[in-house]
C-alpha atoms as a PDB file:
ATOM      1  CA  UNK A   1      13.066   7.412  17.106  1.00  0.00           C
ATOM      2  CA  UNK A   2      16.441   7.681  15.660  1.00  0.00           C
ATOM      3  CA  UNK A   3      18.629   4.738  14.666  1.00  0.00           C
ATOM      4  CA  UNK A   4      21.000   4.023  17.363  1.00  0.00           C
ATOM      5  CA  UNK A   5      24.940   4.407  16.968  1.00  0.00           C
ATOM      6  CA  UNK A   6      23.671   6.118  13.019  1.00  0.00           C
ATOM      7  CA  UNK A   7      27.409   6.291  11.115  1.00  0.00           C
ATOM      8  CA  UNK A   8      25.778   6.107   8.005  1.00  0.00           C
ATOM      9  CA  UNK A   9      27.294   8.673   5.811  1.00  0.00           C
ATOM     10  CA  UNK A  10      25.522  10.272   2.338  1.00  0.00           C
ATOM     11  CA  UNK A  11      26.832   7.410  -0.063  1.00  0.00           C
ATOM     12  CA  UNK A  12      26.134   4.523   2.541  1.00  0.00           C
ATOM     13  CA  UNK A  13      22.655   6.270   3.408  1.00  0.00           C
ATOM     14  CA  UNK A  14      21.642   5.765  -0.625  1.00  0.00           C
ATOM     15  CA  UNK A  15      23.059   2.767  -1.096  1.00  0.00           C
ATOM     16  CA  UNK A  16      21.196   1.092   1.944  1.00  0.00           C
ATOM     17  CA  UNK A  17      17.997   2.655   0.389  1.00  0.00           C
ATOM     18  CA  UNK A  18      18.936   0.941  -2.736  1.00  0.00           C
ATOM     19  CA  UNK A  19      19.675  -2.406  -1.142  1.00  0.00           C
ATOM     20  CA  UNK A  20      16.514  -2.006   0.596  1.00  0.00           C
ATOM     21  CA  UNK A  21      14.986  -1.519  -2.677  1.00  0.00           C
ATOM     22  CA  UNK A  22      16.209  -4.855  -4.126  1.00  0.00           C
ATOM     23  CA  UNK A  23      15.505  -6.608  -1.391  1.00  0.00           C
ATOM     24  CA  UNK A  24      11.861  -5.762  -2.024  1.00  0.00           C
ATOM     25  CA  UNK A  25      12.053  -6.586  -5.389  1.00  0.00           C
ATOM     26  CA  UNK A  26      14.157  -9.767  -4.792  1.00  0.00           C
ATOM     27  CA  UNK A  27      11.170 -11.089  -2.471  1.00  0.00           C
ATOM     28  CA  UNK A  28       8.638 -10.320  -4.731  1.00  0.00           C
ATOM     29  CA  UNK A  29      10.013 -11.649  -7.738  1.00  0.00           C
ATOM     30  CA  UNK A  30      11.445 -15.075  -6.134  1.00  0.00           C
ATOM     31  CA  UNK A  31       7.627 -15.396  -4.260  1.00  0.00           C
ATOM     32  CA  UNK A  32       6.420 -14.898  -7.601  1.00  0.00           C
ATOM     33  CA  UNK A  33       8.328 -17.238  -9.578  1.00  0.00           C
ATOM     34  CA  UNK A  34       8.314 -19.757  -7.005  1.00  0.00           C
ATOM     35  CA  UNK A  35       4.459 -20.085  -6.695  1.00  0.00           C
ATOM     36  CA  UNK A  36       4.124 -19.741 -10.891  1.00  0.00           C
ATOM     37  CA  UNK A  37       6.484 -23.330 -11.057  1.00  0.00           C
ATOM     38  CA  UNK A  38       4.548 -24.331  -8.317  1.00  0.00           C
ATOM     39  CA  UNK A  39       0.766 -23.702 -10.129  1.00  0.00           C
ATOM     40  CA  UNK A  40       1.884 -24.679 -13.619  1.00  0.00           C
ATOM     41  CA  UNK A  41       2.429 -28.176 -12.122  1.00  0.00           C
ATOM     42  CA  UNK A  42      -0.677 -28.523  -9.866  1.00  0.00           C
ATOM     43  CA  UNK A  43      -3.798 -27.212 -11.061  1.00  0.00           C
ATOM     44  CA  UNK A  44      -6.925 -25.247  -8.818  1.00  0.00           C
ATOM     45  CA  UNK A  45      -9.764 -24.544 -10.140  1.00  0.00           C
ATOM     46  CA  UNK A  46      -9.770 -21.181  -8.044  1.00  0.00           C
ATOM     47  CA  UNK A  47      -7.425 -18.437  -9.319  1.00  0.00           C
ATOM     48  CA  UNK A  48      -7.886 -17.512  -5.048  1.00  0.00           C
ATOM     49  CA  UNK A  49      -5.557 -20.020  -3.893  1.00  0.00           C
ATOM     50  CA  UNK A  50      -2.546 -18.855  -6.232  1.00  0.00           C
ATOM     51  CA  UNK A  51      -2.931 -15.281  -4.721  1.00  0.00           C
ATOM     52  CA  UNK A  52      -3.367 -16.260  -1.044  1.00  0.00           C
ATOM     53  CA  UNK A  53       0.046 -18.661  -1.102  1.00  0.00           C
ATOM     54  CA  UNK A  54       1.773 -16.427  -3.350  1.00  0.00           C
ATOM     55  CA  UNK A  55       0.941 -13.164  -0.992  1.00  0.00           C
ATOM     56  CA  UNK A  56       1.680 -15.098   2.099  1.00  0.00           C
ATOM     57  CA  UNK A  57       4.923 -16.793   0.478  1.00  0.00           C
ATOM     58  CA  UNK A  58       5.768 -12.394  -0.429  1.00  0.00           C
ATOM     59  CA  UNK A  59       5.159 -11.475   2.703  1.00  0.00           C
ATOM     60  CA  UNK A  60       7.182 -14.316   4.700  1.00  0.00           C
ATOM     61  CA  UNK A  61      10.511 -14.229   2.262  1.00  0.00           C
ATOM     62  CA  UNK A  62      10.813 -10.402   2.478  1.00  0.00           C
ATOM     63  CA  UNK A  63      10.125  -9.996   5.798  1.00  0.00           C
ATOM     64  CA  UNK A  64      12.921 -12.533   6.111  1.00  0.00           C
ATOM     65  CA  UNK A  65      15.392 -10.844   3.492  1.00  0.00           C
ATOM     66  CA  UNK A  66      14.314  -7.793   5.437  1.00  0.00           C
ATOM     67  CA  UNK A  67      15.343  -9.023   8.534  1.00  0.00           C
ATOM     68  CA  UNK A  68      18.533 -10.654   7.654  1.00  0.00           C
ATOM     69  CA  UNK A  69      20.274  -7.984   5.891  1.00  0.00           C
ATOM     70  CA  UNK A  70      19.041  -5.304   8.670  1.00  0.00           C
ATOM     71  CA  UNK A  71      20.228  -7.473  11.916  1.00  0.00           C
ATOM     72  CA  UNK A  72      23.463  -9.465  10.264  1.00  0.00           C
ATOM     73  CA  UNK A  73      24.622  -6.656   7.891  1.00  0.00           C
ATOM     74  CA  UNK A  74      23.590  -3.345   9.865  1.00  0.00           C
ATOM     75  CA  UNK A  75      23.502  -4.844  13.109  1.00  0.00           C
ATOM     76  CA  UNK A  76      20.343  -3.000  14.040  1.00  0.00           C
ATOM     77  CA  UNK A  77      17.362  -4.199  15.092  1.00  0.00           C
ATOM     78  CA  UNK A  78      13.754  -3.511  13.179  1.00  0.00           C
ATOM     79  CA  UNK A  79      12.231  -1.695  16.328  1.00  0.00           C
ATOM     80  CA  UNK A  80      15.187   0.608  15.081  1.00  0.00           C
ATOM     81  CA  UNK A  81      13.422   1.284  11.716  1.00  0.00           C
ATOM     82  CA  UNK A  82      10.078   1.631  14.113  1.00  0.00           C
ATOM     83  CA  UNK A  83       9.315  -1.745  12.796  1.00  0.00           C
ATOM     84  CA  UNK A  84       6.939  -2.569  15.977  1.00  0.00           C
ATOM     85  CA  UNK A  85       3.536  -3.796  16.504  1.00  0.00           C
ATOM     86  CA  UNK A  86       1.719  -0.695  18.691  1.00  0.00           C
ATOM     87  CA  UNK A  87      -1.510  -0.515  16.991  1.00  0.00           C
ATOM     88  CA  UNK A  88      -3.254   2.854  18.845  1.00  0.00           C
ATOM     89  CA  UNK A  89      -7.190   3.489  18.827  1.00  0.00           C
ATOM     90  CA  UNK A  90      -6.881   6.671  16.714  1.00  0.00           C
ATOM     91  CA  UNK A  91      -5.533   4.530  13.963  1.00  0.00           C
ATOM     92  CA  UNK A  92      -8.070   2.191  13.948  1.00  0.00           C
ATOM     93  CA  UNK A  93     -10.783   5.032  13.548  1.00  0.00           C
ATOM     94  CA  UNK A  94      -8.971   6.953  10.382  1.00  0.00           C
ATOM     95  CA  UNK A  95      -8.305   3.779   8.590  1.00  0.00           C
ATOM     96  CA  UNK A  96     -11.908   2.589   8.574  1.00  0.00           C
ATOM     97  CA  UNK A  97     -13.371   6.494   8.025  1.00  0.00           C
ATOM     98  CA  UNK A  98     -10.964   6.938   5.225  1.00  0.00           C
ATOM     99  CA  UNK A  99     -12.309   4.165   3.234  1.00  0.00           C
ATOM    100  CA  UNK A 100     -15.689   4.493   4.184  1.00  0.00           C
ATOM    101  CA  UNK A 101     -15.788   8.180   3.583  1.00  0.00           C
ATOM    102  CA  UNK A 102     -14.426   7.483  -0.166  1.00  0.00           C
ATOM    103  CA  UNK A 103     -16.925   5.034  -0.907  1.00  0.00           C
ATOM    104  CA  UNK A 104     -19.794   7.037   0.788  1.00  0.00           C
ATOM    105  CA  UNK A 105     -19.309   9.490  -1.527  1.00  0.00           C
ATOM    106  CA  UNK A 106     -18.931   7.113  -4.860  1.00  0.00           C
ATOM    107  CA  UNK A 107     -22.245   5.776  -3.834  1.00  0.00           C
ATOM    108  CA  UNK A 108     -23.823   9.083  -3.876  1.00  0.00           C
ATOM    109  CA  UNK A 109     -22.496   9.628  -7.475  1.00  0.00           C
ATOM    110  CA  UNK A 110     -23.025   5.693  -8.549  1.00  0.00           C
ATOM    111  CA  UNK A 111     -24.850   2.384  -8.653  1.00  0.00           C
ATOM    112  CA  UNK A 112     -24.033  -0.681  -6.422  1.00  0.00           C
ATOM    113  CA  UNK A 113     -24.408  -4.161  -8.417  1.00  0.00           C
ATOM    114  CA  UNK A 114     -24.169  -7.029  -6.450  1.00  0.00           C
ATOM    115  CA  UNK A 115     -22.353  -9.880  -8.560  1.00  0.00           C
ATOM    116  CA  UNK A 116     -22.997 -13.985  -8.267  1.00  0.00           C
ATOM    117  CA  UNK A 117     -20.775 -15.974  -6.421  1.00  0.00           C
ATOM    118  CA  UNK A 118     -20.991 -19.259  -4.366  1.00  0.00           C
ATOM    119  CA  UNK A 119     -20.238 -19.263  -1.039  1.00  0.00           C
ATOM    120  CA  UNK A 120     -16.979 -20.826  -1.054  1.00  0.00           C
ATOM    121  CA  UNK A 121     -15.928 -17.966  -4.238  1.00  0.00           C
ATOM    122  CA  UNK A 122     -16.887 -16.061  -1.315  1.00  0.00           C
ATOM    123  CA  UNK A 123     -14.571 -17.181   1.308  1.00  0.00           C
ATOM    124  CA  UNK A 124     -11.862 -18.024  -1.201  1.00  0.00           C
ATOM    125  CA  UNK A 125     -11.712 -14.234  -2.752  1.00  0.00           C
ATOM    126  CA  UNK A 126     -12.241 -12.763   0.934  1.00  0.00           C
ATOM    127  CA  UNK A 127      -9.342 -14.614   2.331  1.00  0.00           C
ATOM    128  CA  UNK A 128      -6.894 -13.690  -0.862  1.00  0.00           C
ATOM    129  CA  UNK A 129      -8.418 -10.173  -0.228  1.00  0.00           C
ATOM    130  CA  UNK A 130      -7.269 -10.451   3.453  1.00  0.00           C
ATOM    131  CA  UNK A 131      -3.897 -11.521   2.167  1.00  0.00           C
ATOM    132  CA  UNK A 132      -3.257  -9.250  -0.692  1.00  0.00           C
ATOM    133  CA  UNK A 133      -4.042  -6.074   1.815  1.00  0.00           C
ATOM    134  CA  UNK A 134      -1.426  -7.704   4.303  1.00  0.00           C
ATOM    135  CA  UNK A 135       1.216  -8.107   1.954  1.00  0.00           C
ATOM    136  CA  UNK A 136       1.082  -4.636   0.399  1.00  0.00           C
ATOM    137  CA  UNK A 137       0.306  -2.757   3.428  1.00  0.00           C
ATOM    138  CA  UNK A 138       3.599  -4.591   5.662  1.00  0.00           C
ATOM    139  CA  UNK A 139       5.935  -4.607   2.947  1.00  0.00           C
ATOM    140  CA  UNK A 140       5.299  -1.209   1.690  1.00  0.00           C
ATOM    141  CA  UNK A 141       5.007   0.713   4.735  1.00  0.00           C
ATOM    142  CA  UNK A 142       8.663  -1.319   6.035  1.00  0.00           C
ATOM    143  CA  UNK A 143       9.866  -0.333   3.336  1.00  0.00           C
ATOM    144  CA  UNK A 144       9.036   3.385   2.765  1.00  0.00           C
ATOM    145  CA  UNK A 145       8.155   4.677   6.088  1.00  0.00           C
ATOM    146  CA  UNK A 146      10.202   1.888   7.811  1.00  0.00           C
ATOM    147  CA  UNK A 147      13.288   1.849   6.406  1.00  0.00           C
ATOM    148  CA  UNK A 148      13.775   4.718   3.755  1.00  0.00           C
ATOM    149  CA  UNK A 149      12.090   7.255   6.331  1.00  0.00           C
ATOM    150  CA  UNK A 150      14.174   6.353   8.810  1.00  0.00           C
ATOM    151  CA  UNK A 151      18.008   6.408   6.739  1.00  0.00           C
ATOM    152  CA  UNK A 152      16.673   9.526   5.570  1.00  0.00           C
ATOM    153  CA  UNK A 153      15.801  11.503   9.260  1.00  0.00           C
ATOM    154  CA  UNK A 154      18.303  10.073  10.337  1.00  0.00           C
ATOM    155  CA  UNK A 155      20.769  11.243   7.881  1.00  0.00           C
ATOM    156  CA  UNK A 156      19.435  14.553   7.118  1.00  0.00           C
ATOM    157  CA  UNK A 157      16.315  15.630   8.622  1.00  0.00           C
ATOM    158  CA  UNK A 158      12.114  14.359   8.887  1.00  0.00           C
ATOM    159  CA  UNK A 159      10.986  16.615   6.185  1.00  0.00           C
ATOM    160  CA  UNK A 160      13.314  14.867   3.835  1.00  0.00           C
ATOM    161  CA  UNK A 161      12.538  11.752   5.473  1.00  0.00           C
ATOM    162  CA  UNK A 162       8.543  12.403   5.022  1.00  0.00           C
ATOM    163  CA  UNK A 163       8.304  13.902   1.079  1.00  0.00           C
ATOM    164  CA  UNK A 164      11.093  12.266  -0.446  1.00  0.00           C
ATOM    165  CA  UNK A 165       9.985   8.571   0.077  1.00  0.00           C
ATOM    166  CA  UNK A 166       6.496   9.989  -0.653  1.00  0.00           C
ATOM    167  CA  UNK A 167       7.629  11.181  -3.853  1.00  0.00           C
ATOM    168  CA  UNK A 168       9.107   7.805  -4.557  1.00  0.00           C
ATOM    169  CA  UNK A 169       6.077   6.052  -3.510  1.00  0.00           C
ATOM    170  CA  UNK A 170       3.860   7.961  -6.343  1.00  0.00           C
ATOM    171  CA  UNK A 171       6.393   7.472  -9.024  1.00  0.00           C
ATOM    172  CA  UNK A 172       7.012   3.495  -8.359  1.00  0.00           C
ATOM    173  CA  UNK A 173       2.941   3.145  -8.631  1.00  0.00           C
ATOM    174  CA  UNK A 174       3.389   5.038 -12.486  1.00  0.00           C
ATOM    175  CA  UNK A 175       3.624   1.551 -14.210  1.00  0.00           C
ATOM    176  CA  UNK A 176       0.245   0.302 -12.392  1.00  0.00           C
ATOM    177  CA  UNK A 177      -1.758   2.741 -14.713  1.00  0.00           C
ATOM    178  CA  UNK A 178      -3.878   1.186 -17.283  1.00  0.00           C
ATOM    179  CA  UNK A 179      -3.583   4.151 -19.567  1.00  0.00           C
ATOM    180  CA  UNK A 180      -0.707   6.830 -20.346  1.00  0.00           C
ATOM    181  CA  UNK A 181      -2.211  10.773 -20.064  1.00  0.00           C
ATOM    182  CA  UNK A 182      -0.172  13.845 -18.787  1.00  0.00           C
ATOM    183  CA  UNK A 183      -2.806  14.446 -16.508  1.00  0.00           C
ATOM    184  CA  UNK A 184      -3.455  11.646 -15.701  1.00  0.00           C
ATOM    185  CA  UNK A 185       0.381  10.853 -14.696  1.00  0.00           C
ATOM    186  CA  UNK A 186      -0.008  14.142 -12.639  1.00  0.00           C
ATOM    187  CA  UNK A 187      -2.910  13.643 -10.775  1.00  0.00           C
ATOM    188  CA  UNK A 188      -1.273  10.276  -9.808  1.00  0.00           C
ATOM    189  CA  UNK A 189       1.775  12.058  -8.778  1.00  0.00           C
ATOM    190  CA  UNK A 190       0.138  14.114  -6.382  1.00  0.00           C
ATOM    191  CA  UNK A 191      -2.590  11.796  -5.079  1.00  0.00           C
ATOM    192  CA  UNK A 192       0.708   9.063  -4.648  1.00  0.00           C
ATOM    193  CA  UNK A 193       3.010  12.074  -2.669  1.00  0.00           C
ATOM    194  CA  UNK A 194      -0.224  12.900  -0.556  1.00  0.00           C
ATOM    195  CA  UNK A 195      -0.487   9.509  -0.012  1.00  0.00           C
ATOM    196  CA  UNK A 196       2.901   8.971   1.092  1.00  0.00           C
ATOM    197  CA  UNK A 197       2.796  12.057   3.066  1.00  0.00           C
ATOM    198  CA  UNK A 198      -0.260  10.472   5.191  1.00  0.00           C
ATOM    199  CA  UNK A 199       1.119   7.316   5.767  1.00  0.00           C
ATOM    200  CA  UNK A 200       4.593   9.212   6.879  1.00  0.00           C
ATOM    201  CA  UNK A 201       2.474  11.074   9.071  1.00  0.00           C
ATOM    202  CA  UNK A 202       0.438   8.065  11.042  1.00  0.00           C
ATOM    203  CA  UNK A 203       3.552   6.263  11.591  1.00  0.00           C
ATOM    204  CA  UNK A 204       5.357   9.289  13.317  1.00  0.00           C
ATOM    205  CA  UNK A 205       2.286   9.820  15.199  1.00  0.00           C
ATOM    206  CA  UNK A 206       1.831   6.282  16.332  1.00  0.00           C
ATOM    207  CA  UNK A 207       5.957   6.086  17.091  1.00  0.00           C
ATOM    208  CA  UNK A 208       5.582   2.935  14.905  1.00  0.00           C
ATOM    209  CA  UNK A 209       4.776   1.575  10.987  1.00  0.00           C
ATOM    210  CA  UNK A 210       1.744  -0.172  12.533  1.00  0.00           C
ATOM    211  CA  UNK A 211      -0.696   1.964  12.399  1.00  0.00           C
ATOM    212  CA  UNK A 212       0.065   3.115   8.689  1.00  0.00           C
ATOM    213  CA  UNK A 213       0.624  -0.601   7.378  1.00  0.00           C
ATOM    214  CA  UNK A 214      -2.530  -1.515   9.076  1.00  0.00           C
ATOM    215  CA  UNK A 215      -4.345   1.703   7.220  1.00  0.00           C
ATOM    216  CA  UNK A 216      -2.637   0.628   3.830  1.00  0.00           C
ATOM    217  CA  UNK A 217      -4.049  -2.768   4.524  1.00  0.00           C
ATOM    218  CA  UNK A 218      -7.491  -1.648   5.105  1.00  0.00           C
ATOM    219  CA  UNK A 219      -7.449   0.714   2.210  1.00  0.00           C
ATOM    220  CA  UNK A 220      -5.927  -1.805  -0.101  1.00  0.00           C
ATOM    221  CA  UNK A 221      -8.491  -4.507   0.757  1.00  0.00           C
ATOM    222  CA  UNK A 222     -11.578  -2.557   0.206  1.00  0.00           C
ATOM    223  CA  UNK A 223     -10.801  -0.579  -2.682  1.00  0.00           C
ATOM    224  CA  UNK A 224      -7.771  -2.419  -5.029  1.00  0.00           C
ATOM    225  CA  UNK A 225      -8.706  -6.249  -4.625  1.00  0.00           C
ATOM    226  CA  UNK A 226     -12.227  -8.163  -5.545  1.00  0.00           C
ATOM    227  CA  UNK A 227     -13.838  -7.005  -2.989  1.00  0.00           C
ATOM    228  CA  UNK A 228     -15.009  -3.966  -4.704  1.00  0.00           C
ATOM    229  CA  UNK A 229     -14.506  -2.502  -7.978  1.00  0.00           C
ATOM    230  CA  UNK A 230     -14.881   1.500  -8.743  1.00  0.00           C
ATOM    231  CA  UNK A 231     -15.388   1.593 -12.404  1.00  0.00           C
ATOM    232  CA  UNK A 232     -17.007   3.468 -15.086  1.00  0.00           C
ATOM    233  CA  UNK A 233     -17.987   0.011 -16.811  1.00  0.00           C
ATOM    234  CA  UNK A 234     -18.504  -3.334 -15.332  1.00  0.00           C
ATOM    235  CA  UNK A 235     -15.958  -6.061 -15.235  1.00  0.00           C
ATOM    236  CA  UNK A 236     -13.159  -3.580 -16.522  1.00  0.00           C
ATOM    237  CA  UNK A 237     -10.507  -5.326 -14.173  1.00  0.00           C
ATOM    238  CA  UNK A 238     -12.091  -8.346 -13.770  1.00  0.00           C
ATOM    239  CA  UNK A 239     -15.464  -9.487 -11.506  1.00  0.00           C
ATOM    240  CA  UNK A 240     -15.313  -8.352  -7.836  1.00  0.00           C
ATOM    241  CA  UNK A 241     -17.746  -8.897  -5.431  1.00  0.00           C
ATOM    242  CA  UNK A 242     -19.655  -5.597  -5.535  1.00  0.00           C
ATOM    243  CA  UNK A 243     -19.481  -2.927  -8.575  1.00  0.00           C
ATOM    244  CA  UNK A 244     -19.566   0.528  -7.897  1.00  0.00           C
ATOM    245  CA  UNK A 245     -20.302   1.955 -11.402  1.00  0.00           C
ATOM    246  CA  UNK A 246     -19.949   5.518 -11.492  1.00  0.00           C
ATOM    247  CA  UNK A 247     -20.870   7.505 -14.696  1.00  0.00           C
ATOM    248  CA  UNK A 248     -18.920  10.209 -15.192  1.00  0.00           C
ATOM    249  CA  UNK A 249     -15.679   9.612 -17.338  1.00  0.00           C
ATOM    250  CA  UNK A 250     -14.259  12.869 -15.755  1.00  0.00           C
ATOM    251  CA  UNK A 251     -10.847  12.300 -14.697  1.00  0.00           C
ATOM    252  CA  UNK A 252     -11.158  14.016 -11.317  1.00  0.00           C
ATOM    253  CA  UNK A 253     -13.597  10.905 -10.590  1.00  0.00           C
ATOM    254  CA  UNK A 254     -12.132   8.203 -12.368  1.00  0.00           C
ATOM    255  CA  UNK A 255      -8.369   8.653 -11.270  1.00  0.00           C
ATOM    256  CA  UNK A 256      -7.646   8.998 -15.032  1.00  0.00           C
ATOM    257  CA  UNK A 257      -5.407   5.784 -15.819  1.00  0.00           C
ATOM    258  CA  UNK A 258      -4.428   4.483 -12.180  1.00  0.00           C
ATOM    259  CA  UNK A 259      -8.227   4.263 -10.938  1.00  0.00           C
ATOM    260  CA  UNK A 260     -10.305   6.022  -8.406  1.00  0.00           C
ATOM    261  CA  UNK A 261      -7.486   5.775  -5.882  1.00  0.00           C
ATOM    262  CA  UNK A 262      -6.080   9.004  -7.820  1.00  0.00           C
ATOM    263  CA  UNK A 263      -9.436  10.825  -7.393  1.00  0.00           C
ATOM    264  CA  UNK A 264     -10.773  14.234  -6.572  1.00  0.00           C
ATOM    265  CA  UNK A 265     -12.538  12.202  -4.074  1.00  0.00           C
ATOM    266  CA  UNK A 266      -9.734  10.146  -2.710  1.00  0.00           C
ATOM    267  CA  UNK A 267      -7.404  12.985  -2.384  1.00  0.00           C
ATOM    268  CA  UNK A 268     -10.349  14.758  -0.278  1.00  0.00           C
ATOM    269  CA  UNK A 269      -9.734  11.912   2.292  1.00  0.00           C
ATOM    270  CA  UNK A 270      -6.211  11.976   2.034  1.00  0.00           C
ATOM    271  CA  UNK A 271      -6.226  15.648   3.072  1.00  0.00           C
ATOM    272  CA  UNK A 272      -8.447  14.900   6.275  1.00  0.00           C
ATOM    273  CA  UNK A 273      -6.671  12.162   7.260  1.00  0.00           C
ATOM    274  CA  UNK A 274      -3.276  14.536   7.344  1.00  0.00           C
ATOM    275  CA  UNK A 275      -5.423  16.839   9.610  1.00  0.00           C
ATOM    276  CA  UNK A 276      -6.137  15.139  11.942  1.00  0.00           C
ATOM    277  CA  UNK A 277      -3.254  13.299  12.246  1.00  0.00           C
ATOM    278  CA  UNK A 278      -1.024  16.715  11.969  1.00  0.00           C
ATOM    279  CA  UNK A 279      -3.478  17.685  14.954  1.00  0.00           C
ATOM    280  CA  UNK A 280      -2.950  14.879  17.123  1.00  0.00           C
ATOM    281  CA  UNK A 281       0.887  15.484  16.848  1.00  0.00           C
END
């Protein structure tokens, strides 16, 4: 879908993306700040209930900023970015396989430990699971195969549009790794571009960010939050529900500093998920 009446030229092109950019930022940041006053006056005893508002309170402003600069300043409308809800079948089917395929095979190479919780701990780290996935998979996917993809087809043409915000996406996630390695910065590179690349793909199959926001989502909440932890040691980023403890210190498995989401393994699944998307096109 191309943006209707596009007069964008070169310079306004990049300096939307920027805007788009800050926008993002500006959401995240003022969410953030926002729900830190709000917590340092009134105290929970569940760490939970700072995530869930604060994720929810992301979500809600950006969309907002989102929406405001995109329909008052562009005068276009987000089902012009192919920000629409049309969730298809297909995309329900890779984005639980993809998961479930990467953690089939960690639990072939590892051991499952079941950690304690009560029941509300439970609920409480399920629901700010539910949220975190939400946040990150909407905002990112508007974002970079919303908006970015779209100024950039639109502009020039959709191989631009697909491995240039892909390349972005990987290098934006560099500051997420725990540790600093050459290879370990490259593997992320190219595990991030594939990433991007897959994503860019579902949402040009499905005519629509949906389906990849709603993959992001799914992937995020299994495999980055406390749901479940992929580690070579327990509690290394805190106490999820389950540990996956895998012994091998081998970069290819462990992701090197970013985690397993850089794997040999992940970028396996990656790979198949471009397939058969490619083939569906």
């Amino acid at each position: 879908m191309e943006i209707k009446n596009n007069n964008f030229s070169t310079t306004k092109t990049i300096a939307n993306i920027l805007i788009y950019f800050v926008l993002f930022l500006a959401g995240e940041l003022g969410s953030s700040l926002l729900f830190d006053l709000i917590f340092s006056v009134f105290k929970f005893s569940n760490v939970e209930y700072y995530y869930i508002l604060r994720m929810l309170g992301s979500l809600i402003f950006t969309f907002f900023l989102f929406w405001i600069y995109t329909t008052k300043v562009l005068h276009r409308e987000m089902k012009d970015f192919g920000i629409t809800c049309d969730i298809k079948q297909w995309g329900v089917i890779l984005s639980v396989l993809l998961p479930a395929f990467v953690v089939g095979i960690f639990l072939q190479l590892g051991e499952m430990r079941i950690n304690s919780f009560s029941t509300v701990e439970i609920v409480l780290i399920i629901i700010a699971s539910i949220c975190i996935g939400l946040k990150s998979g909407i905002l990112e996917e508007m974002l970079f195969r919303g908006f970015i993809m779209k100024l950039l087809e639109n502009r020039w043409n959709r191989y631009i549009a697909i491995f240039v915000p892909s390349f972005l996406f990987s290098l934006v996630h560099i500051p997420s790794m725990e540790n600093f390695t050459i290879g370990g910065v490259m593997l992320l590179i190219i595990s991030g571009t594939l990433v991007g690349v897959m994503f860019s793909l579902v949402a040009y199959k499905g005519n629509s960010i949906s389906n990849s926001a709603m993959m992001h989502g799914i992937w995020n909440f299994v495999l980055i939050t406390d749901i479940l932890h992929i580690t070579t040691s327990a509690g290394a980023y805190g106490k999820p529900i389950f540990s996956l403890i895998i012994p091998s210190e081998n970069i290819l498995l462990t992701g090197g500093g970013f985690g397993i989401e850089a794997s040999l393994v992940a970028i396996i699944g990656y790979l198949f998920v471009c397939s058969m998307t490619y083939r569906k096109k």
